[in-house]
C-alpha atoms as a PDB file:
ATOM      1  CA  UNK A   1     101.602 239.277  84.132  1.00  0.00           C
ATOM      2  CA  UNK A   2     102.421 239.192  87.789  1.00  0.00           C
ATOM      3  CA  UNK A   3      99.642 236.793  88.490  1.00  0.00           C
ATOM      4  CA  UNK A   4     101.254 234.322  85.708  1.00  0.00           C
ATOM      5  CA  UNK A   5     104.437 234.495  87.100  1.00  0.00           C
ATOM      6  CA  UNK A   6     103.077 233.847  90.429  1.00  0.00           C
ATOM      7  CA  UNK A   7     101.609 231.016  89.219  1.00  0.00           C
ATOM      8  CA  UNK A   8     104.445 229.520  87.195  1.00  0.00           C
ATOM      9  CA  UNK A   9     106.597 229.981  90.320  1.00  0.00           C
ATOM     10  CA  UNK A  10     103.855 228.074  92.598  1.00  0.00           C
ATOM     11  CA  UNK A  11     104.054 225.162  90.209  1.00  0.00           C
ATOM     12  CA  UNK A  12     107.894 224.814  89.911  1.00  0.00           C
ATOM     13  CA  UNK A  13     108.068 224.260  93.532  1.00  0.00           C
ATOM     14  CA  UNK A  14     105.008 222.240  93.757  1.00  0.00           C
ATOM     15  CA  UNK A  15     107.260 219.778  91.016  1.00  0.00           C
ATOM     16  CA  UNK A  16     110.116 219.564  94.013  1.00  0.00           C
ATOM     17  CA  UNK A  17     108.448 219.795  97.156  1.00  0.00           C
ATOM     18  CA  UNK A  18     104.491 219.160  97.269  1.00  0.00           C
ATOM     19  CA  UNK A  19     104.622 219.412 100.719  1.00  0.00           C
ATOM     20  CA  UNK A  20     106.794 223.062 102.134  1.00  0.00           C
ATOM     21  CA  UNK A  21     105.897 222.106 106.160  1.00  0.00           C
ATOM     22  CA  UNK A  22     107.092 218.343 105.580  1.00  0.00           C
ATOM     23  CA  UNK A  23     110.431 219.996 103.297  1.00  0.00           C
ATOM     24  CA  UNK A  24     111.000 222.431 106.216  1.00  0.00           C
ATOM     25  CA  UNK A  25     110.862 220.254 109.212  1.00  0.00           C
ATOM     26  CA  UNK A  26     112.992 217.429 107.604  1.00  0.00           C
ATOM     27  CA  UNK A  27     115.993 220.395 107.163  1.00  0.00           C
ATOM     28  CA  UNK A  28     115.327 221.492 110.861  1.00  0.00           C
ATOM     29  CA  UNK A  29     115.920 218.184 111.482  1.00  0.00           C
ATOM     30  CA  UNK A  30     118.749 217.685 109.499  1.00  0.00           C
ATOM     31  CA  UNK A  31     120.477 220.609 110.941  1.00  0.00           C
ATOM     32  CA  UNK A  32     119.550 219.697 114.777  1.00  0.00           C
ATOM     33  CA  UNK A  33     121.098 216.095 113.960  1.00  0.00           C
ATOM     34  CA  UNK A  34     124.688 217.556 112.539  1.00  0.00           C
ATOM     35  CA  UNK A  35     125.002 220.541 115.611  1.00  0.00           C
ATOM     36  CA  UNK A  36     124.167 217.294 117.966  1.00  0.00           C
ATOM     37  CA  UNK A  37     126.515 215.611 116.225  1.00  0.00           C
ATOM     38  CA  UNK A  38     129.232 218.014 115.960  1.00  0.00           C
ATOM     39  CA  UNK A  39     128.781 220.230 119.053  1.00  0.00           C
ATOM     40  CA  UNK A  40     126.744 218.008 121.788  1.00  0.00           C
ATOM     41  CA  UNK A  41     129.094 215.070 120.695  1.00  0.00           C
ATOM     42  CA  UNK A  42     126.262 212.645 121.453  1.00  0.00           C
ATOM     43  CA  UNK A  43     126.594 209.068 121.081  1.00  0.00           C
ATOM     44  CA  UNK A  44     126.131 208.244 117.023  1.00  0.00           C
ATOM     45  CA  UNK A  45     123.579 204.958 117.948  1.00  0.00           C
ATOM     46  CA  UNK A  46     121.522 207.599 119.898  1.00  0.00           C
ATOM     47  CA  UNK A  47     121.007 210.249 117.354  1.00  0.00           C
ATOM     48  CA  UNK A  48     120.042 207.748 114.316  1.00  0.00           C
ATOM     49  CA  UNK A  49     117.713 206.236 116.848  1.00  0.00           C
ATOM     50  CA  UNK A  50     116.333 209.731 117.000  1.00  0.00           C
ATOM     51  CA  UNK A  51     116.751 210.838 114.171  1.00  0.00           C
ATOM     52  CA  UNK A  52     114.100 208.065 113.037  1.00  0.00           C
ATOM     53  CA  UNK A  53     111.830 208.583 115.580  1.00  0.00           C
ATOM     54  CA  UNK A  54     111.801 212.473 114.593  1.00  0.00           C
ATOM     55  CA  UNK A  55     111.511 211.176 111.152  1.00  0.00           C
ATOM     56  CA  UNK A  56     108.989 208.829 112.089  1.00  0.00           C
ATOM     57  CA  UNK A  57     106.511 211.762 113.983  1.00  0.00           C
ATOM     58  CA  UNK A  58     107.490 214.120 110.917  1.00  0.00           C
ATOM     59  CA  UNK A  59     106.015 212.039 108.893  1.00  0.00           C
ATOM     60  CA  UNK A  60     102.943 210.640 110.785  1.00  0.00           C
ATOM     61  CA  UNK A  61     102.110 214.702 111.093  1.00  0.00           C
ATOM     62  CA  UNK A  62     102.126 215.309 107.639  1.00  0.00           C
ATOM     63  CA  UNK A  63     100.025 212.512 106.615  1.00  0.00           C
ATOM     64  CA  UNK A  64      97.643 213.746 109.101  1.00  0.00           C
ATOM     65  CA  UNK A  65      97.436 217.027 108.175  1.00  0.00           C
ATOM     66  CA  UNK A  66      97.088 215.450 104.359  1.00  0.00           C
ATOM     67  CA  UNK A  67      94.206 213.414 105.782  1.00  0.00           C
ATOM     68  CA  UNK A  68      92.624 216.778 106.835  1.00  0.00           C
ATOM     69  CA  UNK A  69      92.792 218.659 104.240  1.00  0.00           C
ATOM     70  CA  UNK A  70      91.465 215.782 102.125  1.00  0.00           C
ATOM     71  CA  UNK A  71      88.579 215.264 104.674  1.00  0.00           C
ATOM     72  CA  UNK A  72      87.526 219.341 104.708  1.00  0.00           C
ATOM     73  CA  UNK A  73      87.118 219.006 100.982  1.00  0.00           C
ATOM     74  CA  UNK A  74      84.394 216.804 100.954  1.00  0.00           C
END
């Protein structure tokens, strides 16, 4: 029963977030963004420019490691 449930659980957050590294790193980002924002008072232009490069490298690693896993399969 345990096994089932484990399994039903795994699949109802597959449906949301395929990817748990790529959902955890975008709300690390998220969070350093608004304490930048809030506490470091940085200049707005200057965190959306990093914010998109931080997207950008979030990203670029996750279709990497995609790429990887797809490769080791073969």
């Amino acid at each position: 029963m345990m096994n089932i449930l484990n399994i039903a659980l795994k699949e109802l957050f597959g449906m949301f977030i395929d990817d748990g590294a790529l959902a955890l790193l975008a709300l690390l980002l998220i969070a350093a963004v608004a304490v930048l924002v809030k506490f470091a008072h940085v200049d707005a232009l200057l965190v959306a420019v990093l914010f998109l490069l931080a997207c950008l490298l979030i990203l670029a690693e996750s279709l990497a490691r995609a790429a990887r896993r797809k490769f080791q399969r073969r």
